[in-house]
Protein backbone atom coordinates (compact mmCIF):
# COMPACT_ATOMS: atom_id res chain seq x y z
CA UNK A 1 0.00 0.00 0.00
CA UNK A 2 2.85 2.11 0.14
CA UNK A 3 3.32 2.57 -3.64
CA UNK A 4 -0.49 3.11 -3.66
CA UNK A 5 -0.83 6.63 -1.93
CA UNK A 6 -1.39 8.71 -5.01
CA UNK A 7 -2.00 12.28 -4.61
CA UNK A 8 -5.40 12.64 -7.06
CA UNK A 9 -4.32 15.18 -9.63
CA UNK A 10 -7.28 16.93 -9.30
CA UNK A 11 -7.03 17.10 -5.73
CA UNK A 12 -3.33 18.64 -6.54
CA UNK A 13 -4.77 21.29 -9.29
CA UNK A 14 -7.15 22.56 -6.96
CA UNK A 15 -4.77 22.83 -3.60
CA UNK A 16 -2.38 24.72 -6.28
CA UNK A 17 -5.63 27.13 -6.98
CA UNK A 18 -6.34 27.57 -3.21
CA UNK A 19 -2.83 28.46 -2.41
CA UNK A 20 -2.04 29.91 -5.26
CA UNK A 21 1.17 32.34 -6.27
CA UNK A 22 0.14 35.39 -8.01
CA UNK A 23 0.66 34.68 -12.11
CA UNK A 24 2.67 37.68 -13.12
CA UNK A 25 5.10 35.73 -15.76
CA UNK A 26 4.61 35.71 -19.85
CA UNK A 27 6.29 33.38 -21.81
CA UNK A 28 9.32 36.31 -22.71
CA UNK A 29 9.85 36.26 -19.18
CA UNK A 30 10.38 32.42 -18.65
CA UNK A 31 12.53 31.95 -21.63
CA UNK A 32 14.58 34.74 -19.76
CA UNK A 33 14.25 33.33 -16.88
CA UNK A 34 15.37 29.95 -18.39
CA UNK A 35 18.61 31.21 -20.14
CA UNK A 36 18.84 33.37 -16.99
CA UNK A 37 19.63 29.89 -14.99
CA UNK A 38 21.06 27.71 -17.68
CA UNK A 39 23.72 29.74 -18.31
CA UNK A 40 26.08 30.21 -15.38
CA UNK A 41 28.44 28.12 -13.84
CA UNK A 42 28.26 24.97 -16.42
CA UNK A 43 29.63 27.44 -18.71
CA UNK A 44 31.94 30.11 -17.50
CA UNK A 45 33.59 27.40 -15.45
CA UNK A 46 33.35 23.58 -16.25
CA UNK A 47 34.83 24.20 -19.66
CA UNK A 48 38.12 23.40 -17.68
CA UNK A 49 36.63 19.86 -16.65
CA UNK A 50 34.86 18.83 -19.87
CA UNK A 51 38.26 19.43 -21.76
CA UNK A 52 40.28 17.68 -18.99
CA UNK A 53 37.92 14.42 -19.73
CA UNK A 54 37.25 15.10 -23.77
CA UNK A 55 40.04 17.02 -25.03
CA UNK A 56 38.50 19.19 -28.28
CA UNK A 57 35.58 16.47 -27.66
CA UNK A 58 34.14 19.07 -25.08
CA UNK A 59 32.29 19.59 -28.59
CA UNK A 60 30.35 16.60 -29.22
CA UNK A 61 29.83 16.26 -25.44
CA UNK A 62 28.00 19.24 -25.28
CA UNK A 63 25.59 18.46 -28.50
CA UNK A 64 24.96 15.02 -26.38
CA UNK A 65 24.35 16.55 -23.60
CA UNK A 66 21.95 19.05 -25.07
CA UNK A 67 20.20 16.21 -27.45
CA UNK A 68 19.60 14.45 -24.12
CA UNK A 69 18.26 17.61 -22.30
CA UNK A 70 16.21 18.37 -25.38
CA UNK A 71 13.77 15.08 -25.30
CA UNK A 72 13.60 15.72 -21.64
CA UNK A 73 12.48 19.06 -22.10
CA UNK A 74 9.69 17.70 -23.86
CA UNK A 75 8.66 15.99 -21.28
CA UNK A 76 8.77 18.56 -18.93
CA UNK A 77 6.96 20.69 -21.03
CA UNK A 78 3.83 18.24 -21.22
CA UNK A 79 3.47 17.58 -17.78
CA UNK A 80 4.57 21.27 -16.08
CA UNK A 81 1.59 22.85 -18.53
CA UNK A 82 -0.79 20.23 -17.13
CA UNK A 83 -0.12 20.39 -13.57
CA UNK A 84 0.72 24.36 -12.96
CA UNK A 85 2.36 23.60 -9.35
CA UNK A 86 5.03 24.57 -7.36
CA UNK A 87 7.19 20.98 -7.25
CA UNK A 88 8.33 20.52 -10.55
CA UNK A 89 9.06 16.48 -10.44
CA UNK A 90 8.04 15.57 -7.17
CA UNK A 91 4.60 17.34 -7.35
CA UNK A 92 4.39 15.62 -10.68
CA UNK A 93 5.59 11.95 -9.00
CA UNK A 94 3.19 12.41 -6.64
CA UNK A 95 0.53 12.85 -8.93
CA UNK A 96 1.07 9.39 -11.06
CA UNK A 97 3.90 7.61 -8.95
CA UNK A 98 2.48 7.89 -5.65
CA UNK A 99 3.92 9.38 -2.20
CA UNK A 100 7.34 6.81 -1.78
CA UNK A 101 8.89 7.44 -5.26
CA UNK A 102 7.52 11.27 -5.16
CA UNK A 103 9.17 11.24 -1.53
CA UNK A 104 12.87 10.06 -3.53
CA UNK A 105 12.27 12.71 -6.51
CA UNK A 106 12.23 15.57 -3.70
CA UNK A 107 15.27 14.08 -1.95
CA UNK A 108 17.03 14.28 -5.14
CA UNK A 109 16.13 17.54 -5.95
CA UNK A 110 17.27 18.88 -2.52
CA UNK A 111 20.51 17.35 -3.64
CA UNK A 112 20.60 18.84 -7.21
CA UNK A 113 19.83 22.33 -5.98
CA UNK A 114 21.48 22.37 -2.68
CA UNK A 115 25.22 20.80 -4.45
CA UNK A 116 24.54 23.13 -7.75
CA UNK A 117 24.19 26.25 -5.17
CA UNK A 118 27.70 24.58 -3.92
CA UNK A 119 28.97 24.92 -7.31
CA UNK A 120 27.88 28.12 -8.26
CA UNK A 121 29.80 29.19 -5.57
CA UNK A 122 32.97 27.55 -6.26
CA UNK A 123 33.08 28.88 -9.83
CA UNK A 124 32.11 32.87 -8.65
CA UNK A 125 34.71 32.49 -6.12
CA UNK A 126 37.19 31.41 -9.08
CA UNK A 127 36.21 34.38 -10.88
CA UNK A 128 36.24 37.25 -8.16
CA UNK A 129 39.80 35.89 -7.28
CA UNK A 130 41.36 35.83 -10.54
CA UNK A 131 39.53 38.89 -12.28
CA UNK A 132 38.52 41.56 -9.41
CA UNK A 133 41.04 40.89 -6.93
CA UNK A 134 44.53 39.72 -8.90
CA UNK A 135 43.63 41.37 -12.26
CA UNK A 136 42.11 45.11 -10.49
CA UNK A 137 43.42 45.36 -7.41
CA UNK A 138 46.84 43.03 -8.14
CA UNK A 139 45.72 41.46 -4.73
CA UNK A 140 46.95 37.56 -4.45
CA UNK A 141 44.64 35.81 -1.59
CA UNK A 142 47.06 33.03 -0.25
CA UNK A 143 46.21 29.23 -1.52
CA UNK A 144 44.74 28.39 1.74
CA UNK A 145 42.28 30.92 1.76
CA UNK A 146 40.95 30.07 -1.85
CA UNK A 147 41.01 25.96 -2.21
CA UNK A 148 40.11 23.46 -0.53
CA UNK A 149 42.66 20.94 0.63
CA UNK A 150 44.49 18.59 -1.45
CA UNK A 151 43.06 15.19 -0.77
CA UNK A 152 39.85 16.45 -1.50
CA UNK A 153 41.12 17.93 -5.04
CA UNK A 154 41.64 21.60 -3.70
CA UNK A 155 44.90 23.33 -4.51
CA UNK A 156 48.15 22.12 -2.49
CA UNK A 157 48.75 24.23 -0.12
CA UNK A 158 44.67 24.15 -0.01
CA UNK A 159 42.35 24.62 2.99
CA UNK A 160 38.81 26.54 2.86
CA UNK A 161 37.39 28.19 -0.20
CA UNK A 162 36.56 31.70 1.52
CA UNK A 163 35.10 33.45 -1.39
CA UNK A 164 32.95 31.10 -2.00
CA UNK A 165 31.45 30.49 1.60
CA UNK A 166 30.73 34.16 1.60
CA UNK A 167 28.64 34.49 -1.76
CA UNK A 168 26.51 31.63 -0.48
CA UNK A 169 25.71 33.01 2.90
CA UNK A 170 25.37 36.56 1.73
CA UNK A 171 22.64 35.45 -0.93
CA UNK A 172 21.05 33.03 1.67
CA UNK A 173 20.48 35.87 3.86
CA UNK A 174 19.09 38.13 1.04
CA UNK A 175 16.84 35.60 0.28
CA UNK A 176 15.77 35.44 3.92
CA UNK A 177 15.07 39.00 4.41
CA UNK A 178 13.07 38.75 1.06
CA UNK A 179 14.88 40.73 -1.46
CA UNK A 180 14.16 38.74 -4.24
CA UNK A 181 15.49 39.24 -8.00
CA UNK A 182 12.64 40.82 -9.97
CA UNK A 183 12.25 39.68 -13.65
CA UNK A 184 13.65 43.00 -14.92
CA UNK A 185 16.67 42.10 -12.88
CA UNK A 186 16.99 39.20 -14.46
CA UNK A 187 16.55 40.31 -17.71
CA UNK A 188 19.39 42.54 -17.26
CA UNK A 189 21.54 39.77 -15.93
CA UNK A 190 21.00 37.90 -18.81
CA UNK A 191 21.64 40.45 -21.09
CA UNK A 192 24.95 40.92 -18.91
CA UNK A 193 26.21 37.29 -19.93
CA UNK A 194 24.56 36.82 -23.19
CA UNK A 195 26.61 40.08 -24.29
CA UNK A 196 29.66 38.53 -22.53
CA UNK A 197 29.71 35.12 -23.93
CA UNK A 198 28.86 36.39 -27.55
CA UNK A 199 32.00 39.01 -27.44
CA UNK A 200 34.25 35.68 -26.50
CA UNK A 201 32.51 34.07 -28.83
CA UNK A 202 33.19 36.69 -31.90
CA UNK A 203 36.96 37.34 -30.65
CA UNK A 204 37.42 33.43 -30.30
CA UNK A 205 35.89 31.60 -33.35
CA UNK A 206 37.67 33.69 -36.05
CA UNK A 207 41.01 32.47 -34.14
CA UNK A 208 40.65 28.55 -34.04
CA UNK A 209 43.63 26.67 -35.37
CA UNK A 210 42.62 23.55 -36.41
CA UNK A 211 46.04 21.90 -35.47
CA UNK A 212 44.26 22.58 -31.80
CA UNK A 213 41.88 20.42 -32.32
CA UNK A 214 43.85 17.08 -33.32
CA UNK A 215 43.52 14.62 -31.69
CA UNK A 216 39.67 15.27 -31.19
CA UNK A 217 39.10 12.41 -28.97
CA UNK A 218 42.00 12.00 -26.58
CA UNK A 219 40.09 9.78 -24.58
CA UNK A 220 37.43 8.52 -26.96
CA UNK A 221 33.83 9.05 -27.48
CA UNK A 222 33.04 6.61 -24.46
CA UNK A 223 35.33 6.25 -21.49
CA UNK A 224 33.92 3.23 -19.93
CA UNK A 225 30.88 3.22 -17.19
CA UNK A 226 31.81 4.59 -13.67
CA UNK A 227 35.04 6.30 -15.25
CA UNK A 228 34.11 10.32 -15.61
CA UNK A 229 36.29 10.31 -19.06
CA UNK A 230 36.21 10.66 -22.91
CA UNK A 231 33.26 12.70 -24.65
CA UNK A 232 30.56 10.68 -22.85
CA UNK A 233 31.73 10.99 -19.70
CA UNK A 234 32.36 14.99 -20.12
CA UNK A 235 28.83 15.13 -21.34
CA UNK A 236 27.88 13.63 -17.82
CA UNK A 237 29.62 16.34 -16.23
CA UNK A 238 28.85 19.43 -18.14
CA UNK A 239 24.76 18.26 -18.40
CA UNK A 240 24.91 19.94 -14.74
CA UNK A 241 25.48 23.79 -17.43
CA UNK A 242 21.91 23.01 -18.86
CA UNK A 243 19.56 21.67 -15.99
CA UNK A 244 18.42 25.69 -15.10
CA UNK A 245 15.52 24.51 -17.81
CA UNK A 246 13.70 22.04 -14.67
CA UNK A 247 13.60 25.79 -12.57
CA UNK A 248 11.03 27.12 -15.05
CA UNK A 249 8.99 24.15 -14.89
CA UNK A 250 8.75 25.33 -10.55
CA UNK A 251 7.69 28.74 -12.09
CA UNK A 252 4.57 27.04 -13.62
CA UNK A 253 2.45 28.28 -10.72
CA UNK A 254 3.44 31.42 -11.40
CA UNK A 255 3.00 32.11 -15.18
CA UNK A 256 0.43 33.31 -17.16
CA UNK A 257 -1.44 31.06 -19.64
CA UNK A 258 1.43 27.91 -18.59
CA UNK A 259 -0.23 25.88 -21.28
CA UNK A 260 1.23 27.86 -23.75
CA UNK A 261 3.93 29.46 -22.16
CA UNK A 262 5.94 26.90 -20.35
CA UNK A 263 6.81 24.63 -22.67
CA UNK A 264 7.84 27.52 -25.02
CA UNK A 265 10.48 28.66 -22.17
CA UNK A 266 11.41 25.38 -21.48
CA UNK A 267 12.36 24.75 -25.52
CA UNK A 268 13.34 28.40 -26.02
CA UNK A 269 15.65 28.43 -23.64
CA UNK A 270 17.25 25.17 -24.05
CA UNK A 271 17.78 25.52 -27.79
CA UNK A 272 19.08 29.11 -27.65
CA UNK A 273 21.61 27.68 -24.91
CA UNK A 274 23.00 24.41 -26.77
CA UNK A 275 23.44 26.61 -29.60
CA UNK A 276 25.52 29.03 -27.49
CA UNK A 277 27.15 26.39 -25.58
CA UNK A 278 29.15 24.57 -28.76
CA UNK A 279 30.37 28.11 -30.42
CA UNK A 280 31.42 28.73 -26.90
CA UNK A 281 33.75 25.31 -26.22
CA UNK A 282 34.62 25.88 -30.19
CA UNK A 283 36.10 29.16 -29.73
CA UNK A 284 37.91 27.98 -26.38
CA UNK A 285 39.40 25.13 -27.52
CA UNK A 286 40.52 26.35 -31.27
CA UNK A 287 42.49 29.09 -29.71
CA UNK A 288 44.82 28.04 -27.10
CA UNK A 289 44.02 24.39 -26.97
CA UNK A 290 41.95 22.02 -24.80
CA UNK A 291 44.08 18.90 -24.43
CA UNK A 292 43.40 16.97 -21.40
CA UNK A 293 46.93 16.14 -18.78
CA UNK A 294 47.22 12.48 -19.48
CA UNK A 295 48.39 10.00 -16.40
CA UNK A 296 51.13 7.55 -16.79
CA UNK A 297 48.84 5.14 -18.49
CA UNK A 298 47.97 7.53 -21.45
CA UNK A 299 44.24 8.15 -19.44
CA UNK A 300 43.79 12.10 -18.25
CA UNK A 301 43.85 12.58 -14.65
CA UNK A 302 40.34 12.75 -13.15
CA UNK A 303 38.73 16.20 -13.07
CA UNK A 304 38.70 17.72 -9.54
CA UNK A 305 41.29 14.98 -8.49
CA UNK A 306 44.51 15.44 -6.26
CA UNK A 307 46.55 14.45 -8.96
CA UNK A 308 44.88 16.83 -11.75
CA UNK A 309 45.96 19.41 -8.40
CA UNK A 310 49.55 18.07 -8.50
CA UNK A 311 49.62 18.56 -12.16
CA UNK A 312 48.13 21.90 -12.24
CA UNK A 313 50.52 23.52 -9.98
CA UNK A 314 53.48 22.73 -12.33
CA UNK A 315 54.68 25.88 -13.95
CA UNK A 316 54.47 23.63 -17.71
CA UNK A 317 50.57 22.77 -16.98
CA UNK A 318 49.76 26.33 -15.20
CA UNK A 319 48.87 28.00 -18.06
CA UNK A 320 46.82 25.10 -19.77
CA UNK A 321 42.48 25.59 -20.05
CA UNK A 322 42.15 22.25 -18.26
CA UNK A 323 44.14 24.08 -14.93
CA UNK A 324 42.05 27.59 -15.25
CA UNK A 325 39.33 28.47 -12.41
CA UNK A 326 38.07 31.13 -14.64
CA UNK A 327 38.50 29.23 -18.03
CA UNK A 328 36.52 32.04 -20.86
CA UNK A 329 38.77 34.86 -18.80
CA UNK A 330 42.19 32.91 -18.85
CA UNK A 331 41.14 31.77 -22.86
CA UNK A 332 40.74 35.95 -24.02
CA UNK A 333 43.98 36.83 -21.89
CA UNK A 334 45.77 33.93 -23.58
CA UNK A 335 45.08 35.19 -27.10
CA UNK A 336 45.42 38.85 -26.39
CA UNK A 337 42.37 39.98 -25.26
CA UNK A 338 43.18 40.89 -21.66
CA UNK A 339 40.75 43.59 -21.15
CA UNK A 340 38.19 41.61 -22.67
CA UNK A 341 38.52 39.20 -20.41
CA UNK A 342 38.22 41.32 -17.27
CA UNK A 343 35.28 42.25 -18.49
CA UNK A 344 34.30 39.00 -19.42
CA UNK A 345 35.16 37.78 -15.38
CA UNK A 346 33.45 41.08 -14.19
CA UNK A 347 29.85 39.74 -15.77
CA UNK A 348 30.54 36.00 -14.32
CA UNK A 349 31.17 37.96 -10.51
CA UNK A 350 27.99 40.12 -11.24
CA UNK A 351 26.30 37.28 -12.47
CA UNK A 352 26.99 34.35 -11.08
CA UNK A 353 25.12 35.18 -7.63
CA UNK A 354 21.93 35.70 -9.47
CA UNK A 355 22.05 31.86 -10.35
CA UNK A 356 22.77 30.92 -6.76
CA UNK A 357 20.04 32.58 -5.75
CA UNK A 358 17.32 31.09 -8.18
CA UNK A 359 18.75 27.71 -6.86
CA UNK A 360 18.62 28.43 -3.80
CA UNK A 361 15.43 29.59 -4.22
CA UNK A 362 14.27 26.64 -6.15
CA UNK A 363 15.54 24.26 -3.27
CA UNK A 364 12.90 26.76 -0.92
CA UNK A 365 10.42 26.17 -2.94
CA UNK A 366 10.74 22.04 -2.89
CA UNK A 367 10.96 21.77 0.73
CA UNK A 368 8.45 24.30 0.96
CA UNK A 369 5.56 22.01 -0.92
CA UNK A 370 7.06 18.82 0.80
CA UNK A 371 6.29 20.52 4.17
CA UNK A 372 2.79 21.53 2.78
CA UNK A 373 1.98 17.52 2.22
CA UNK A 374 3.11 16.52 5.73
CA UNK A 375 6.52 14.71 4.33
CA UNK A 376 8.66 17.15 6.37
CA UNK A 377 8.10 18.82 9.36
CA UNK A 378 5.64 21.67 9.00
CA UNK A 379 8.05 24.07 11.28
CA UNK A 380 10.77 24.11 8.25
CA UNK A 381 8.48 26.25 6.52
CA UNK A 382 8.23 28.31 9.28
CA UNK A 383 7.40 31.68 7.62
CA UNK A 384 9.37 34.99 9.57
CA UNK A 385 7.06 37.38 11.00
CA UNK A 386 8.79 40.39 9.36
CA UNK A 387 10.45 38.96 6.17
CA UNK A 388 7.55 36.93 5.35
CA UNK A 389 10.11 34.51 4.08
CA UNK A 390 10.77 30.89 5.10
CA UNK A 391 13.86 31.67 6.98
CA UNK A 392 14.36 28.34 8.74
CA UNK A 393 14.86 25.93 5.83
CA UNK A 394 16.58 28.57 3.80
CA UNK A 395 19.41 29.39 6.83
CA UNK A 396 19.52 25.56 7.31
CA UNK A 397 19.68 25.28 3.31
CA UNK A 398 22.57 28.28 3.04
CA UNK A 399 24.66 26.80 5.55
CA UNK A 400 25.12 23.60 4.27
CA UNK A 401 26.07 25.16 0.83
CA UNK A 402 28.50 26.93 1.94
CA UNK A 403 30.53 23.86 4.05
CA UNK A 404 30.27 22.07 0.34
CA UNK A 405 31.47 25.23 -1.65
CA UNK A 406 34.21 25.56 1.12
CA UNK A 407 35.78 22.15 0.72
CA UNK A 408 35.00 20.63 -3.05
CA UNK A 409 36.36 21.91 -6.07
CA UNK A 410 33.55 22.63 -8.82
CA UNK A 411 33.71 19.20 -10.73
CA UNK A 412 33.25 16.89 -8.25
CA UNK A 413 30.33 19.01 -7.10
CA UNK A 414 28.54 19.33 -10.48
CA UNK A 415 28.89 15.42 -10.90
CA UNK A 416 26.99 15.11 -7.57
CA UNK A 417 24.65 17.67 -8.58
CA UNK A 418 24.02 15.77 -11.77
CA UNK A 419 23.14 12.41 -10.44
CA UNK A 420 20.04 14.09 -8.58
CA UNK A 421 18.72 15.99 -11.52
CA UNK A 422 19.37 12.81 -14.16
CA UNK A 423 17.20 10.39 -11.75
CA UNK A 424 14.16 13.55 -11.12
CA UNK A 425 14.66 13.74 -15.38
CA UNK A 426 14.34 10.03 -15.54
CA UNK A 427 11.02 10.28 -13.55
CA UNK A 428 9.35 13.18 -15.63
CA UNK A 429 9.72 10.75 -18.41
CA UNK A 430 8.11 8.33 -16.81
CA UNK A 431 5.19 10.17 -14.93
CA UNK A 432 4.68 11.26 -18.71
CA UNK A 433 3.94 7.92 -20.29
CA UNK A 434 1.94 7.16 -17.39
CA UNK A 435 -0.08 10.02 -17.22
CA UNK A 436 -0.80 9.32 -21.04
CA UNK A 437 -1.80 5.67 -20.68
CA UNK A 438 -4.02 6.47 -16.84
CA UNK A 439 -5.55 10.05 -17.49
CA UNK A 440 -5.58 10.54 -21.66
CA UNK A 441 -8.29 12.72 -21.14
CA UNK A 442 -6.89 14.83 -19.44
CA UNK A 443 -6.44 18.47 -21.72
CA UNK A 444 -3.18 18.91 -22.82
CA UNK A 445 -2.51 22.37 -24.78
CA UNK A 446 0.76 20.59 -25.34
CA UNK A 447 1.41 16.85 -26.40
CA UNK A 448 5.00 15.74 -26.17
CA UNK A 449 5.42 15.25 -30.00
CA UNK A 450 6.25 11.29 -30.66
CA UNK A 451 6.62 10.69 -27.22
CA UNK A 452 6.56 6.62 -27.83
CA UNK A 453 10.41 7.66 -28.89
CA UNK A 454 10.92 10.86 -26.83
CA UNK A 455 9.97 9.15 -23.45
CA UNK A 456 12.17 6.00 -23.85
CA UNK A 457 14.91 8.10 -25.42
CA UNK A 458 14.72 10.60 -22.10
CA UNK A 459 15.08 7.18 -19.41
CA UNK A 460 17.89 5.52 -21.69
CA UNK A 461 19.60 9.33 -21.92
CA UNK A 462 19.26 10.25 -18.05
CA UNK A 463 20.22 6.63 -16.87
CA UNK A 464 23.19 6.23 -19.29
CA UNK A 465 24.53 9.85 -18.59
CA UNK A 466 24.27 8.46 -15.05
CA UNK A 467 26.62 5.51 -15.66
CA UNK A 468 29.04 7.67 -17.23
CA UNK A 469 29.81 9.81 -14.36
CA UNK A 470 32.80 9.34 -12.05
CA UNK A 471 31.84 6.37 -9.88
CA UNK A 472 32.50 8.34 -6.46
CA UNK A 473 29.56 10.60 -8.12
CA UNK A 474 27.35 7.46 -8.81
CA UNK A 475 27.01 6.23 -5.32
CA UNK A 476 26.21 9.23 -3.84
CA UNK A 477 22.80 9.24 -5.00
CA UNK A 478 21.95 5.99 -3.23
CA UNK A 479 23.67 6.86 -0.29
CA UNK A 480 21.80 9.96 0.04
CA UNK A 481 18.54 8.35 -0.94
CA UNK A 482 19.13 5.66 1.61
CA UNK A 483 19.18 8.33 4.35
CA UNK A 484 15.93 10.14 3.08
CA UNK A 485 14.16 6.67 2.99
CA UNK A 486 15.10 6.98 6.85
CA UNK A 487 13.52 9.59 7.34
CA UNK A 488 10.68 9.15 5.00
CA UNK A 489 9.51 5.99 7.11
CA UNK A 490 11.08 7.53 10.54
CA UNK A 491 8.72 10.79 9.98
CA UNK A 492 6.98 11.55 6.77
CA UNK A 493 4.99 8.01 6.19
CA UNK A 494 3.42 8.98 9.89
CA UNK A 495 2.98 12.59 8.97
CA UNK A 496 1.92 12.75 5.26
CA UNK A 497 -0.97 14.69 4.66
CA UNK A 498 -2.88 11.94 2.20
CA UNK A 499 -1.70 8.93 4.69
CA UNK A 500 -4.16 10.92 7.45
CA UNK A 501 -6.91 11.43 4.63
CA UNK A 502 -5.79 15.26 4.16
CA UNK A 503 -6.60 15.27 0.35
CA UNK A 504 -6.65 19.08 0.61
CA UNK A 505 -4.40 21.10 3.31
CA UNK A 506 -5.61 24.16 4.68
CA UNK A 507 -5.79 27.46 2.98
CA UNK A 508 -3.94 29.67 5.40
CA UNK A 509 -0.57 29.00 3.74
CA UNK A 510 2.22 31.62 4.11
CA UNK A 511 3.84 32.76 1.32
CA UNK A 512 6.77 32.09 0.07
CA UNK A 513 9.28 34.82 -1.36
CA UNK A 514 8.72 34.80 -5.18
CA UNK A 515 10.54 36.10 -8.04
């Protein structure tokens, strides 16, 4: 019976309309919105550890890694304009999968937000010490102060990342006291890194010497399951610069007309981005190279390994894309464009916080309708008096963020990341077919076009990106699931909402900050 608690949509759709957030978003604003998270870290950083498992391949691994992203944007985009709700996969679990698996979707996504905010972190901090501080000021923070330590794939000499412990807590506590990023914020902010990645883009491409780009596949198209390496493997990684496309689906609730509107800023954004994302690793690599460091064996060093770190801090490898924390920068002052590239590291230190706050903010807004079903305890929503913000789950949220950014070096984190969103993918897919085959019925303003191909091709994409990662990555995800089936059975199989017969909670819900 424990598979059998199913959340009746209908029951869901009109809980949503009770408690609903105010619709203020057009489908302009969610594309926006969507580019707004996609790009970010994935791309102004993990260049350096896509080319350190692919070589030139960092290419082809991120048209896979788009393709794969694509079909499950489909997905997405059928089932988010059917069920408008805060949630994004686990309301949507919940709806066709029942309260256990919905319960594991929601524990993953606390781990794909909560580790990406990690990341996000790691990759400003990268930024505002090689751009603001060493390029402006000519101010050299000591290694200690801006890795973490060697055995964990820091920086020798490594100890706490302090840069990037303070842009997590300082947006956590923005988000607490409720200064939220409006849309037109946003919109700039896009603007801000659109403009910056297009100028590397136009100064790059023109540059490319082919001779750069032989051999293409230093470590093949497929590295072997569990091993992090060739073009497969760096698709596995770098899949963690696309997944801002699941946050518009947990702006559903909030849009106008989200029949017609979501799945257009799901696809819009997504498409513009893989588009972007392949001129951008093109231009990189062409100019000064994107060779991985290759072990004793002829394999490259593991990305965010203590080896890689060994190599890296040999004057020969120092200068080399795979050893860069701020890889666009380092490419434009490579080839000439110095000022360029401050300017270039000036958007990612302006920028960059905006996406830690929309994850944070998405990782708010999961706990947030997890507490409203009775899966977590209802005092983690705990709404403050004078902020009208839930400040308990988002301090406990920020905190842990910032140990993770203060310790682990960006790859390792954005492989973590990824194995929470490819499993909450692999379930949209699913709760897709389901839906299709249990409720066809049901209106749907948009159909998943040939989804008897797009479905299947979304679970074989999301679990074989899965296998690909490194396998320290891999077996996080069980471990971590393991202790949220703990809990789910120690407290929210007693507490849940629909296991007492609450079909409907009550309507005096507090808000939530919103965008």
């Amino acid at each position: 019976m424990k598979f059998a608690r199913v959340k009746p949509l209908d029951a869901i759709l009109a809980t949503a309309k009770k408690k609903s957030l105010h619709p203020t978003l057009g489908w302009f604003q969610l594309t926006l919105f969507g580019i707004g998270c996609v790009i970010g870290t994935g791309i102004f950083v993990l260049t350096s550890a896509g080319a350190q498992k692919a070589g030139p391949g960092l290419m082809l691994a991120f048209a896979i890694a788009g393709l794969i992203c694509i079909v499950a944007a489909l997905c997405y985009a059928e089932i988010a304009a059917m069920i408008p709700v805060a949630g994004s996969a686990y309301t949507y679990t919940y709806s066709v999968m029942g309260e256990l698996l919905a319960w594991t979707v929601g524990w993953a996504l606390v781990l794909e937000y909560a580790v990406a905010a990690s990341a996000v972190s790691v990759g400003w901090s990268g930024y505002f010490t090689g751009t603001i501080l060493n390029e402006f000021f000519g101010i050299t923070l000591p290694t200690y102060l801006t890795a973490g330590p060697l055995w964990l794939g820091g920086a020798p000499g490594g100890f706490v990342n302090l840069p990037a412990i303070v842009i997590a807590l300082l947006v956590t506590w923005l988000l607490m006291i409720g200064t939220s990023e409006s849309a037109k914020v946003n919109a700039v902010l896009v603007a801000i890194k659109v403009t910056a990645l297009t100028a590397f883009i136009v100064l790059t491409v023109p540059k490319t010497d082919m001779a750069n780009l032989n051999p293409f596949l230093p470590a093949g198209v497929f590295g072997g399951f569990g091993s992090g390496i060739g073009a497969v493997g760096a698709a596995a990684t770098i899949f963690f610069a696309y997944v801002g496309f699941d946050a518009v689906s947990t702006a559903a609730e909030e849009t106008k007309n989200p029949q017609r509107n979501v799945p257009i800023g799901l696809i819009g954004s997504l498409g513009f981005c893989t588009i972007f994302y392949i001129l951008v690793a093109a231009g990189a690599v062409g100019t000064i190279g994107g060779q991985p460091i290759l072990g004793p064996n002829g394999i490259p060093f593991p990305a965010g390994s203590e080896e890689l770190a060994r190599q890296c801090a040999l004057p020969q490898y120092a200068d080399m894309l795979v050893c860069s924390n701020e890889a666009l920068a380092h490419v434009l002052r490579e080839i000439g464009f110095g000022a360029v590239g401050n300017m270039l590291g000036i958007a990612a230190f302006v920028a960059l916080p905006s996406v830690i706050l929309i994850l944070l903010f998405g990782q708010t807004r999961i706990f947030f309708v997890m507490a409203r079903d009775g899966l977590l305890p209802e005092g983690l929503s705990k709404i403050h008096p004078k902020w009208k913000t839930p400040y308990v789950v988002t301090a406990i949220t920020g905190g842990i963020v910032a140990f993770a950014a203060a310790f682990l070096p960006v790859g390792q984190l954005a492989d973590i990341a990824n194995a929470g969103t490819l499993y909450a993918f692999m379930m949209v897919a699913i709760a897709v077919m389901m839906l299709r085959k249990t409720d066809p019925n049901r209106e749907r303003l948009f159909r998943t076009p040939m989804l008897w191909l797009v479905g299947p091709a979304t679970i074989a994409g999301c679990i074989f990106l899965f296998l690909n990662l490194p396998f320290e990555a891999m077996i996080v995800l069980p471990a971590w699931g393991a202790i949220g089936m703990v809990i789910y059975y120690l407290y929210g199989y007693k507490a849940s909402h629909l296991g007492k017969g609450i079909v409907e909670v009550p309507e005096d819900d507090p808000g939530v900050v919103s965008h």
